[in-house]
N, C-alpha and C. Protein backbone atom coordinates (compact mmCIF):
# COMPACT_ATOMS: atom_id res chain seq x y z
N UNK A 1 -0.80 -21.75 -21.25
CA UNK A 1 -2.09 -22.39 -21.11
C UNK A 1 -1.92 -23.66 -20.29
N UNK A 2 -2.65 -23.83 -19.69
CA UNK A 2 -2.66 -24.64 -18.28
C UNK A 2 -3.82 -26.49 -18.91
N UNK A 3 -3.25 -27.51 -19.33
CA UNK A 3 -3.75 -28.29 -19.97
C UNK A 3 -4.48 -29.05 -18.88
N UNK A 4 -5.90 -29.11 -19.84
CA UNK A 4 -7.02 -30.26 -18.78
C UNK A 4 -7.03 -31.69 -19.41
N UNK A 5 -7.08 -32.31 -17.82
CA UNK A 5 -7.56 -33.90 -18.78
C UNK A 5 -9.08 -33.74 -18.82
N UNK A 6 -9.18 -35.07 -19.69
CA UNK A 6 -10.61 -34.41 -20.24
C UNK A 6 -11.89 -34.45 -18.60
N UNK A 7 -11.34 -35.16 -17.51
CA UNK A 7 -12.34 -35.30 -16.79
C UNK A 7 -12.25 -33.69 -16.39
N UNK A 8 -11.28 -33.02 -15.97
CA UNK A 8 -11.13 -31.96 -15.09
C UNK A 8 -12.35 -31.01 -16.37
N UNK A 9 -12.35 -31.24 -17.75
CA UNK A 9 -12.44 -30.30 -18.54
C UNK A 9 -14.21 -30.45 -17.96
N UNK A 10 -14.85 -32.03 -18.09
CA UNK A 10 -15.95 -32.15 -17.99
C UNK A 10 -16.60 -31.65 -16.63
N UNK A 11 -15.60 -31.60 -15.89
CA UNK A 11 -16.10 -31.02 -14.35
C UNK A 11 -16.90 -29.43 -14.70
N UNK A 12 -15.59 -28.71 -14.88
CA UNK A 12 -15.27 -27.41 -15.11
C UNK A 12 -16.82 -26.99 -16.45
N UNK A 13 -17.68 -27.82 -17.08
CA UNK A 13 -17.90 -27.70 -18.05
C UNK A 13 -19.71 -27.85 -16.78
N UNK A 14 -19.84 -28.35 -16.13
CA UNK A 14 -20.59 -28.57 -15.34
C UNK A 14 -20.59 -27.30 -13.83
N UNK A 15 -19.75 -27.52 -14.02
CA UNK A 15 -19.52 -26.25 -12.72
C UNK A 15 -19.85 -24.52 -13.41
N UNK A 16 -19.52 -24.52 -14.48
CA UNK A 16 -20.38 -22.92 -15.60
C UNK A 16 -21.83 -23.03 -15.57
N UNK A 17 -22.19 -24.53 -16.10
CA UNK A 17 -23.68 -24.41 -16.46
C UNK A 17 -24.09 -24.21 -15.21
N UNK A 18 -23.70 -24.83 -13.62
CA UNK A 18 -24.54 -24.37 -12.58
C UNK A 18 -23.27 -24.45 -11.42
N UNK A 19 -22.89 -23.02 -10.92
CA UNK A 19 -21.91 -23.17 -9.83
C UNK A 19 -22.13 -23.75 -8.43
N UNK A 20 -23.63 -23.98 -8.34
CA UNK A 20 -24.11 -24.62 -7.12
C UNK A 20 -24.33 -26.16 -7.12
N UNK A 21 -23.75 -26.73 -8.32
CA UNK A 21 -24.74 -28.38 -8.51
C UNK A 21 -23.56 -28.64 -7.37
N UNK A 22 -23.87 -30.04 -6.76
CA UNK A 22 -22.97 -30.63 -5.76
C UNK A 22 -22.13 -31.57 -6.33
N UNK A 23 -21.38 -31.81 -5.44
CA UNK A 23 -20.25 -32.37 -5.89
C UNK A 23 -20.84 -34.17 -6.27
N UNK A 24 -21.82 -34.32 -5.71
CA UNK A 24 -22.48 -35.39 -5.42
C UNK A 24 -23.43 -35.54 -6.46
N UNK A 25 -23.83 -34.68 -7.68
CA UNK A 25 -24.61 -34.55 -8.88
C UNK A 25 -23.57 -34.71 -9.87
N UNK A 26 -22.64 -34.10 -9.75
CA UNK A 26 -21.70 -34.13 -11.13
C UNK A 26 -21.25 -35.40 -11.28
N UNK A 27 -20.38 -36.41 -9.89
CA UNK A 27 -20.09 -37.38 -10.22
C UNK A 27 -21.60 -38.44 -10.94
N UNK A 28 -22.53 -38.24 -10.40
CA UNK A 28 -24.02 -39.22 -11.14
C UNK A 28 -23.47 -38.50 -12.67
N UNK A 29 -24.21 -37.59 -12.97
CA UNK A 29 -23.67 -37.11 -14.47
C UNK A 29 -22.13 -37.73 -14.87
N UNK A 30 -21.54 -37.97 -14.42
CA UNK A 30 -20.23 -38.21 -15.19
C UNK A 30 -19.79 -39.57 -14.62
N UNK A 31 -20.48 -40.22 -14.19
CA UNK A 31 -20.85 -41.43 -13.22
C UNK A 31 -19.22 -41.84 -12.85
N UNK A 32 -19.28 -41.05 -11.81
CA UNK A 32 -17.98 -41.39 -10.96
C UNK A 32 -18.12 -41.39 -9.58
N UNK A 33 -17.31 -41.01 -8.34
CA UNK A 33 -17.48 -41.20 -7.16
C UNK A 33 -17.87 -39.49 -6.90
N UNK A 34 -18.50 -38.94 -5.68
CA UNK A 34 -17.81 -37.65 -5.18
C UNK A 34 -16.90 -37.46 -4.79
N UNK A 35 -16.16 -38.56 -4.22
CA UNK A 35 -14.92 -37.94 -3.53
C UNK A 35 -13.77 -37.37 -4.97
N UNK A 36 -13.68 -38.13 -5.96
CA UNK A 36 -13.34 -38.17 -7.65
C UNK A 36 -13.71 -36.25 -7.86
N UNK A 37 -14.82 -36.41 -7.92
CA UNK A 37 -15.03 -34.69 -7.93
C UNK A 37 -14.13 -33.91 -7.56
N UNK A 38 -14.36 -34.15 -6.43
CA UNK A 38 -14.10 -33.35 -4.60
C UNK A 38 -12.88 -33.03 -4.74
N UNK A 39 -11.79 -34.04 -5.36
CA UNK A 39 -10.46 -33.71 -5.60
C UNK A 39 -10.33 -32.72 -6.76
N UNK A 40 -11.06 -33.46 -8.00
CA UNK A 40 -10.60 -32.74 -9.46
C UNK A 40 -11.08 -31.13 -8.83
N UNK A 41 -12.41 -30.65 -8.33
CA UNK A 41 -12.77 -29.50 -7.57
C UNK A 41 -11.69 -28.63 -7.07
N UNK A 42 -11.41 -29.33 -6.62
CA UNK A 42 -9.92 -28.83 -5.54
C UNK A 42 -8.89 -28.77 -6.41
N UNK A 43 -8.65 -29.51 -7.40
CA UNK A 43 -7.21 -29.25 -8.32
C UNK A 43 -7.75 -27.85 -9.19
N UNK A 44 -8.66 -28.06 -9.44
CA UNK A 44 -8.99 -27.12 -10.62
C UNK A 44 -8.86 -25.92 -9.99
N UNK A 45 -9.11 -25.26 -8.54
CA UNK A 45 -9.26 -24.54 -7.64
C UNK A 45 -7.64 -24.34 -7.56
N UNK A 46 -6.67 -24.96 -7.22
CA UNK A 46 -5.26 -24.97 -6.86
C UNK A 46 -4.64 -24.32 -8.10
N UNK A 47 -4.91 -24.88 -9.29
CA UNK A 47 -4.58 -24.13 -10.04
C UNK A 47 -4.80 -23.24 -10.56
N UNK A 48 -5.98 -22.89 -10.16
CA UNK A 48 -6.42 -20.88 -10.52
C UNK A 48 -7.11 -21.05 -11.63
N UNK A 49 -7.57 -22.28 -11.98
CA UNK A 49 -8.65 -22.51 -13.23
C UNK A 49 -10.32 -21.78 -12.68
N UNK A 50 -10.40 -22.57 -11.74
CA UNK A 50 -11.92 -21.43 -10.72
C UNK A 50 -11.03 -20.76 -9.76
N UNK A 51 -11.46 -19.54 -9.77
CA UNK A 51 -11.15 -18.37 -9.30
C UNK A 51 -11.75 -18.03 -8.05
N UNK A 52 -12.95 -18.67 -8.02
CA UNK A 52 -14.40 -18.44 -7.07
C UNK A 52 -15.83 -18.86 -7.39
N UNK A 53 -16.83 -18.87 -7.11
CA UNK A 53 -17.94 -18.97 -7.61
C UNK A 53 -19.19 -17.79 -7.12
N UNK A 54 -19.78 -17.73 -8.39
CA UNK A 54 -20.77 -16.57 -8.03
C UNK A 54 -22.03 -16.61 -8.55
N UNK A 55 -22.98 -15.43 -8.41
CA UNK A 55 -24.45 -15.90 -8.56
C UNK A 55 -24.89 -14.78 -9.77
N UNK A 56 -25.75 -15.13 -10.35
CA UNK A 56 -26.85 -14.34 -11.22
C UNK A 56 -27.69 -13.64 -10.19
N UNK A 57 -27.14 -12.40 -10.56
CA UNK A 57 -28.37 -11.47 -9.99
C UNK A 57 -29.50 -10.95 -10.76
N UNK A 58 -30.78 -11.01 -10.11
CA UNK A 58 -31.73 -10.15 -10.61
C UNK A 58 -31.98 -8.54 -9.97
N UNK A 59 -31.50 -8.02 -11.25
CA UNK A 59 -31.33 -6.34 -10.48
C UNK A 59 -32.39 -5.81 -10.01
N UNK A 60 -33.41 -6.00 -11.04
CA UNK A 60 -34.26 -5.21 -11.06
C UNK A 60 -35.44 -5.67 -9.40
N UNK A 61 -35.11 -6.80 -9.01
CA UNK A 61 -35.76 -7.31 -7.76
C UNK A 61 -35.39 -6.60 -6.19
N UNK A 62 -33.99 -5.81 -6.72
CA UNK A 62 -33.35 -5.60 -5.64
C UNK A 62 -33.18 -3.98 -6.37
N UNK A 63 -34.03 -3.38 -6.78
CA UNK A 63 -34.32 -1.64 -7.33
C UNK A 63 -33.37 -1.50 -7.87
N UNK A 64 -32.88 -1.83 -8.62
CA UNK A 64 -31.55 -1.86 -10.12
C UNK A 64 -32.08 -1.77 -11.61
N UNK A 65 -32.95 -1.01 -11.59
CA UNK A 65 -33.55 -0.76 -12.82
C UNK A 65 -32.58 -0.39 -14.37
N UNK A 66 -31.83 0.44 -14.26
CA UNK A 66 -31.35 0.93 -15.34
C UNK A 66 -29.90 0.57 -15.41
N UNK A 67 -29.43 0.17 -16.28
CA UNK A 67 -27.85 -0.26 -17.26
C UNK A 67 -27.29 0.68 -17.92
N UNK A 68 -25.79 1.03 -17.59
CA UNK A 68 -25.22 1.70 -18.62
C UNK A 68 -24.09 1.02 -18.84
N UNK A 69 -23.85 1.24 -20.18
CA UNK A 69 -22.44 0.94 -20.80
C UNK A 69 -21.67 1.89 -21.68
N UNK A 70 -20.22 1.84 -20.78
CA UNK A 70 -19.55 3.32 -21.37
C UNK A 70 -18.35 2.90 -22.11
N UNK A 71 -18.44 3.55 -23.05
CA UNK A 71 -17.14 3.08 -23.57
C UNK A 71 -16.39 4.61 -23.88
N UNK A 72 -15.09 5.01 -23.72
CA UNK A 72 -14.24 5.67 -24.18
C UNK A 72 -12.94 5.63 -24.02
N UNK A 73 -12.01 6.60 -24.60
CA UNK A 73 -10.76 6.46 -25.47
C UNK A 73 -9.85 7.72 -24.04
N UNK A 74 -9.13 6.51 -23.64
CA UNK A 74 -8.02 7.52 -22.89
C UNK A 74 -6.89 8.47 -23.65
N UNK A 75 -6.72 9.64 -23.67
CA UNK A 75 -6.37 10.53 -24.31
C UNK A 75 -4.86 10.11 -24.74
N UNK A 76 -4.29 10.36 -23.01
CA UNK A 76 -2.74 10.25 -22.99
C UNK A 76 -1.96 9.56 -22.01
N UNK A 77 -1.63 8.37 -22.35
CA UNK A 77 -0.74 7.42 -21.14
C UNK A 77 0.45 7.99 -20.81
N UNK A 78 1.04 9.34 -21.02
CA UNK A 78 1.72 9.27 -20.62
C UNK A 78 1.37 10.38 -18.69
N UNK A 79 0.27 10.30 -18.67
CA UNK A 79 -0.23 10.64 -17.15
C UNK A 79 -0.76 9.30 -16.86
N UNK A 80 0.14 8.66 -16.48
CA UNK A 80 0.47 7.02 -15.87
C UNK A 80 -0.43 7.76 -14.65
N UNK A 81 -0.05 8.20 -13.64
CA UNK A 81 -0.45 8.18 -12.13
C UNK A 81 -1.90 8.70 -12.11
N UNK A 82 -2.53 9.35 -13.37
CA UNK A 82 -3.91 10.00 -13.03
C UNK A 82 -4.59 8.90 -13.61
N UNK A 83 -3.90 8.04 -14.41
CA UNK A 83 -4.60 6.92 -15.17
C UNK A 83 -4.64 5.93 -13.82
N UNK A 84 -4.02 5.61 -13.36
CA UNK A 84 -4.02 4.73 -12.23
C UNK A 84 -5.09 5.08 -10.92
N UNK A 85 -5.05 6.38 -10.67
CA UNK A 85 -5.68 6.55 -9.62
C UNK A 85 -7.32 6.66 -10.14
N UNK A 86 -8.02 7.19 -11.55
CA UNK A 86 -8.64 7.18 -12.15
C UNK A 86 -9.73 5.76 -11.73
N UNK A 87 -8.27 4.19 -12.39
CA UNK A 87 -8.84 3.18 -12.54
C UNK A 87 -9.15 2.70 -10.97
N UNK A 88 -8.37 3.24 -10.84
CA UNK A 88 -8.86 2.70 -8.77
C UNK A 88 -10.24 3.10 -8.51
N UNK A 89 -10.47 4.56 -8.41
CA UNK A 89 -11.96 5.03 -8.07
C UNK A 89 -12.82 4.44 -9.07
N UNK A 90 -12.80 4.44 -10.47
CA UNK A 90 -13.55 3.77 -10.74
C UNK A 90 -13.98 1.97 -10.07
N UNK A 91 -12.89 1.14 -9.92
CA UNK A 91 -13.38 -0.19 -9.79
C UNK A 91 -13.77 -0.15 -8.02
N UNK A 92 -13.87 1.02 -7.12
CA UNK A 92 -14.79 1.43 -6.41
C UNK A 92 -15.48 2.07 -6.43
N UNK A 93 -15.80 2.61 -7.36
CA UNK A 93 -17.69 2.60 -7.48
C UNK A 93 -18.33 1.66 -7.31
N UNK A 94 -19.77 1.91 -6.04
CA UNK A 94 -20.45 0.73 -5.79
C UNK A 94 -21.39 0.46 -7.04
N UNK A 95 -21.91 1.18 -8.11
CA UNK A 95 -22.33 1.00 -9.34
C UNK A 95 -21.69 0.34 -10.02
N UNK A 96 -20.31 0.21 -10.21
CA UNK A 96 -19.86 -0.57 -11.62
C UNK A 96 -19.98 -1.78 -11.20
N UNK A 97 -20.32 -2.41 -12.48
CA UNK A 97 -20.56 -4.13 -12.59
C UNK A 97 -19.14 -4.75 -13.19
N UNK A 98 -18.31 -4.24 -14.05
CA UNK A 98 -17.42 -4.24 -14.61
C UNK A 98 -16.24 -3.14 -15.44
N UNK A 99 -15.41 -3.22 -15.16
CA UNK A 99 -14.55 -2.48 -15.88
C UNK A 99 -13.61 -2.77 -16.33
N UNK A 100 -13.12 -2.73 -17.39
CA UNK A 100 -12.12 -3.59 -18.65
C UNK A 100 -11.32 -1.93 -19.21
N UNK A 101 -10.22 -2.44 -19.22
CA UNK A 101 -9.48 -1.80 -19.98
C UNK A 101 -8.77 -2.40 -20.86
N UNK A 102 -8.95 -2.00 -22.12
CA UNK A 102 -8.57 -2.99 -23.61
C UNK A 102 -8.13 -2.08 -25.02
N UNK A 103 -9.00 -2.56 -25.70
CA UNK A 103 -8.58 -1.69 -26.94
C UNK A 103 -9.83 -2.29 -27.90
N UNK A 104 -10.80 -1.50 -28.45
CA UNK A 104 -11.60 -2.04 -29.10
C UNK A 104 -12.65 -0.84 -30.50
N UNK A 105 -13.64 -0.70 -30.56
CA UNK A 105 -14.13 -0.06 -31.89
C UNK A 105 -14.01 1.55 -31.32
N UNK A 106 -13.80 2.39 -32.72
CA UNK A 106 -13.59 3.53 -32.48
C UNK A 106 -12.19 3.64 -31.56
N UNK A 107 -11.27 2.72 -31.37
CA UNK A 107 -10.15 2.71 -30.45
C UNK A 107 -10.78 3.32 -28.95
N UNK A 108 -11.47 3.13 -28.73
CA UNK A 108 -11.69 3.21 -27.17
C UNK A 108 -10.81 1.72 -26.52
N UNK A 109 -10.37 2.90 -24.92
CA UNK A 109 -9.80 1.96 -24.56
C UNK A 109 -10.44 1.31 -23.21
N UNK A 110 -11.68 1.83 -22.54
CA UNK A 110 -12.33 1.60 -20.96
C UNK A 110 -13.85 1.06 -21.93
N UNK A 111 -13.97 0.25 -20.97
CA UNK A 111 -15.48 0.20 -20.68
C UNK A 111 -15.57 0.26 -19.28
N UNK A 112 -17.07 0.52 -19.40
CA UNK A 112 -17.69 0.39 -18.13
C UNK A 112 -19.37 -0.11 -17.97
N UNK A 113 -19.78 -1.28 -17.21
CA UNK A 113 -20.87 -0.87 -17.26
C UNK A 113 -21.28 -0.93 -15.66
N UNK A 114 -22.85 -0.37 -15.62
CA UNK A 114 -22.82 0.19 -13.89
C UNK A 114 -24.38 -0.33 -14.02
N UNK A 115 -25.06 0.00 -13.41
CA UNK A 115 -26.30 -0.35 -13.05
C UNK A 115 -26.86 0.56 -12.03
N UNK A 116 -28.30 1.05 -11.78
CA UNK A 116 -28.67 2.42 -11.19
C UNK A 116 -30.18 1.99 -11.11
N UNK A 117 -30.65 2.84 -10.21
CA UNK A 117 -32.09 2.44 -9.36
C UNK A 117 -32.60 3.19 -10.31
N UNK A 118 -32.77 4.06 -11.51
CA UNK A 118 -33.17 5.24 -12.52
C UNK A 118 -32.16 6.04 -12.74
N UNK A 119 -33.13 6.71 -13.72
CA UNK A 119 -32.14 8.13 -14.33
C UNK A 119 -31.21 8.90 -13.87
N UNK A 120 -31.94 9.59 -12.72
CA UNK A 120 -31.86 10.41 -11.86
C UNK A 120 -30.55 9.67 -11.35
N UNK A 121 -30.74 8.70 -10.43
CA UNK A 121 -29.27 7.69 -9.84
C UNK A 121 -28.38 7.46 -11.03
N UNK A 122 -28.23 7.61 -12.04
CA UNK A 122 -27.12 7.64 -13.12
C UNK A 122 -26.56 9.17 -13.25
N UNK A 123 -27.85 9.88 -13.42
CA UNK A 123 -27.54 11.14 -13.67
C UNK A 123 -26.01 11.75 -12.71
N UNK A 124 -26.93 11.28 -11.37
CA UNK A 124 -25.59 11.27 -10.10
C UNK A 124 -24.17 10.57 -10.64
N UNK A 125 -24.18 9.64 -10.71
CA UNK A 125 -23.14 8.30 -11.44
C UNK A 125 -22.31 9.45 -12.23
N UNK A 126 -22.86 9.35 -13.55
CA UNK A 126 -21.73 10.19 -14.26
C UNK A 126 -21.41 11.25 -13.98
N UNK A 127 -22.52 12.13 -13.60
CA UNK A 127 -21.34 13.46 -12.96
C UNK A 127 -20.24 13.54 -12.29
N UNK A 128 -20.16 12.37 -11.33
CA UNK A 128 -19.30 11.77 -10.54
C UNK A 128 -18.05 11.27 -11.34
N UNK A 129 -18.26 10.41 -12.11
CA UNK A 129 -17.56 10.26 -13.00
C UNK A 129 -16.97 10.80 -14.47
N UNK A 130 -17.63 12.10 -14.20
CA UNK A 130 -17.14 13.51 -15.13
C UNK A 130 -15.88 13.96 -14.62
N UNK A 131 -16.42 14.26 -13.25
CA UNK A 131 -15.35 15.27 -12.91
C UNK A 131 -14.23 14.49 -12.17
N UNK A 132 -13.85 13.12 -11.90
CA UNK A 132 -13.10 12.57 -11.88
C UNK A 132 -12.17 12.24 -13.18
N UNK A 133 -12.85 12.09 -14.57
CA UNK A 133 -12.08 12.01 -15.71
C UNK A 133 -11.60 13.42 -16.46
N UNK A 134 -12.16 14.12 -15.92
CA UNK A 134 -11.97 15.91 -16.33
C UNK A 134 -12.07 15.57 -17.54
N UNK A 135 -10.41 16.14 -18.10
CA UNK A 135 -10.34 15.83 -19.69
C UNK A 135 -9.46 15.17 -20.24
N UNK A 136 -9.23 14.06 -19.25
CA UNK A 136 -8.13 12.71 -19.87
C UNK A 136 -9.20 12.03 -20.76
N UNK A 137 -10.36 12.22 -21.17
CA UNK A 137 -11.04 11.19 -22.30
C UNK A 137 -11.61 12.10 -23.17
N UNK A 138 -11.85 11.25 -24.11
CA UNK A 138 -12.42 11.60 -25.26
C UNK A 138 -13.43 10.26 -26.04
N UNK A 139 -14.36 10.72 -27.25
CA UNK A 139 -14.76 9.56 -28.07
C UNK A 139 -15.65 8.73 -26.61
N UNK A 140 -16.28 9.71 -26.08
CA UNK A 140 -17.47 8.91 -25.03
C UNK A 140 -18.35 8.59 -25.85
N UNK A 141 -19.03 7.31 -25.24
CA UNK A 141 -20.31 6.45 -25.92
C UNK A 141 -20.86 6.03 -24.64
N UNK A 142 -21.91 6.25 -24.61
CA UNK A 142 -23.05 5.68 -23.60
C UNK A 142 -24.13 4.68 -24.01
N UNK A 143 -24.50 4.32 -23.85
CA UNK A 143 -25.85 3.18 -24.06
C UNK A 143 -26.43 2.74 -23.12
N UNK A 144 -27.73 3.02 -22.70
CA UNK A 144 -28.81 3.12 -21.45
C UNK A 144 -29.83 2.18 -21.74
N UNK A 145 -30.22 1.36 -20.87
CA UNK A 145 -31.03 -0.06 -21.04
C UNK A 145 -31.82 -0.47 -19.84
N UNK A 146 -33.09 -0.24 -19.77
CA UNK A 146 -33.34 -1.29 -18.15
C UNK A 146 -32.97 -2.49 -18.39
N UNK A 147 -32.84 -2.81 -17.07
CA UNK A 147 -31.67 -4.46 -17.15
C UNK A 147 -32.86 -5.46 -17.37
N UNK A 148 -34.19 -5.34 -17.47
CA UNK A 148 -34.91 -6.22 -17.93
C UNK A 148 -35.24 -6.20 -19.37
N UNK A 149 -34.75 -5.72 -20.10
CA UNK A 149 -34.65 -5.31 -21.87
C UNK A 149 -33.24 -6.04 -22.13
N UNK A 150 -32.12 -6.10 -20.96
CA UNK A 150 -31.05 -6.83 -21.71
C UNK A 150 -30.64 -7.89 -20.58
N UNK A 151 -31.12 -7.79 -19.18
CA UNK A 151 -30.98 -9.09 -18.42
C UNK A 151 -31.13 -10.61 -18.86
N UNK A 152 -30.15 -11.11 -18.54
CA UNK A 152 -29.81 -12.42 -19.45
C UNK A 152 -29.17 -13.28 -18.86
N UNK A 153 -28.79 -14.25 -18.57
CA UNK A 153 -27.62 -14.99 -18.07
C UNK A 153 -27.12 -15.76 -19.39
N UNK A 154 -25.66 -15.33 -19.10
CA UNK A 154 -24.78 -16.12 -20.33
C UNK A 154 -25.55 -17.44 -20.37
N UNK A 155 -25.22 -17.82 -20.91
CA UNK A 155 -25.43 -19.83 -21.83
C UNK A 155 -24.52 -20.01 -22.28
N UNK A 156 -23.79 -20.36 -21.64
CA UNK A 156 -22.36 -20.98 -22.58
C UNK A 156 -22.64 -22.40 -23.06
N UNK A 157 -23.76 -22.67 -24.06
CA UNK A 157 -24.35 -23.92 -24.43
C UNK A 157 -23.40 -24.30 -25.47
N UNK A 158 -23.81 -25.19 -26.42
CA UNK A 158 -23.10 -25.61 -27.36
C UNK A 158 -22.73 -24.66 -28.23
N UNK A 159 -21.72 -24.15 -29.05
CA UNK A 159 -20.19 -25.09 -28.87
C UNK A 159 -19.08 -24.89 -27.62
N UNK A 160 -19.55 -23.74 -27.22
CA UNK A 160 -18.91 -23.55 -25.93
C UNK A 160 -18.63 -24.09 -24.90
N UNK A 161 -19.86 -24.93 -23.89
CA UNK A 161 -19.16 -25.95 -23.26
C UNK A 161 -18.63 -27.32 -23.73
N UNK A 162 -19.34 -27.18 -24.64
CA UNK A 162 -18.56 -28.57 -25.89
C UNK A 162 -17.09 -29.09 -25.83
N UNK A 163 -17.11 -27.48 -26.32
CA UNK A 163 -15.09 -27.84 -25.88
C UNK A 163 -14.79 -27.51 -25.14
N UNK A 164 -15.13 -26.62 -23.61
CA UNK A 164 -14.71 -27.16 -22.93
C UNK A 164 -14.83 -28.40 -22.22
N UNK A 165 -15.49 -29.13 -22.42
CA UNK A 165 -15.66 -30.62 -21.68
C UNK A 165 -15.03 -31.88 -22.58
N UNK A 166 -15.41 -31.55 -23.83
CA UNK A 166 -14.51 -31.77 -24.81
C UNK A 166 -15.21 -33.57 -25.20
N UNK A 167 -16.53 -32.74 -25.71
CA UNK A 167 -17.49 -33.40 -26.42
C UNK A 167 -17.72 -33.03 -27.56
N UNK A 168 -18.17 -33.95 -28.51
CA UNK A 168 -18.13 -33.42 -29.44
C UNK A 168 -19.19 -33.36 -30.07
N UNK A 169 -19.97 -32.34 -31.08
CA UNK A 169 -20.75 -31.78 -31.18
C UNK A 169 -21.04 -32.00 -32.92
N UNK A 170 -22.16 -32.25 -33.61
CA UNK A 170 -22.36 -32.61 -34.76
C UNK A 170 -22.74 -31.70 -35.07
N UNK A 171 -22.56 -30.27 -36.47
CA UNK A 171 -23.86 -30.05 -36.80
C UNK A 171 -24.51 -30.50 -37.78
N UNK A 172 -25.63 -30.11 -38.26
CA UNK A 172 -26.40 -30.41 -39.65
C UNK A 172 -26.20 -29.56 -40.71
């Protein structure tokens, strides 16, 4: 674990709630200089603490109507190379939003979730992604959502940026 002083923490804690504020807003909020930023910015960046910065999309503005989330259980690791080539095509699919490989309920070990203009454009999706998994899986779970029933942007509000900025937080 890679230790913050507390300014870098308060930067970093400002840069989640909005990846676009300027460098020239955070120091007013944390009443320091920009150039003060501009560096901690840049350290935090050097050390692989920000990775990049990115935006909230609205799907459904741009014909992204429907959400899926897949979860299932890879059979047998010991077909290393079909598992590999598997995870490749999947994290090129221009549909997936994410794909995690972990270990979680029902021991599934993939998720996936994708996003699709309708039914019909999923319908396509998984077939696609049928006959690429043949029968290395098992213990499939699907869950189908228009992205305006679960469209959201995280809030990493209190207690979450709390500690990371590393304020401290009362409750009642």
């Amino acid at each position: 674990m890679i230790k913050l002083t507390l300014r870098e923490r308060q930067v970093l804690a400002e840069l989640i709630k909005n990846c676009k504020i300027s460098d020239q807003e955070i120091a007013r909020k944390l009443k320091t200089s920009r150039p003060t930023i501009l560096k901690i910015r840049k350290r935090l960046e050097k050390k692989g603490i920000i990775k990049g910065y990115t935006s909230l999309i609205d799907f459904e503005k741009i014909g992204l109507n429907l959400q899926a989330v897949i979860l299932y259980r890879w059979k047998d690791y010991s077909k290393s190379e079909e598992l590999e080539s598997i995870i490749k095509f999947i994290r090129n699919l221009p549909e997936v939003i994410l794909f995690v490989k972990g270990e979680g309920v029902g021991s599934k070990t993939d998720l996936i979730i994708s996003a699709h203009e309708d039914l019909k454009d999923y319908e396509k999706f998984i077939r696609k992604l049928k006959y690429q998994l043949k029968d290395n899986v098992e213990n499939v779970d699907v869950f189908l959502s228009s992205v305006d029933g679960i469209f959201k942007n995280y809030e990493l509000s209190s207690p979450a940026i709390s500690k990371i900025s590393g304020e401290v937080i009362y409750s009642k």
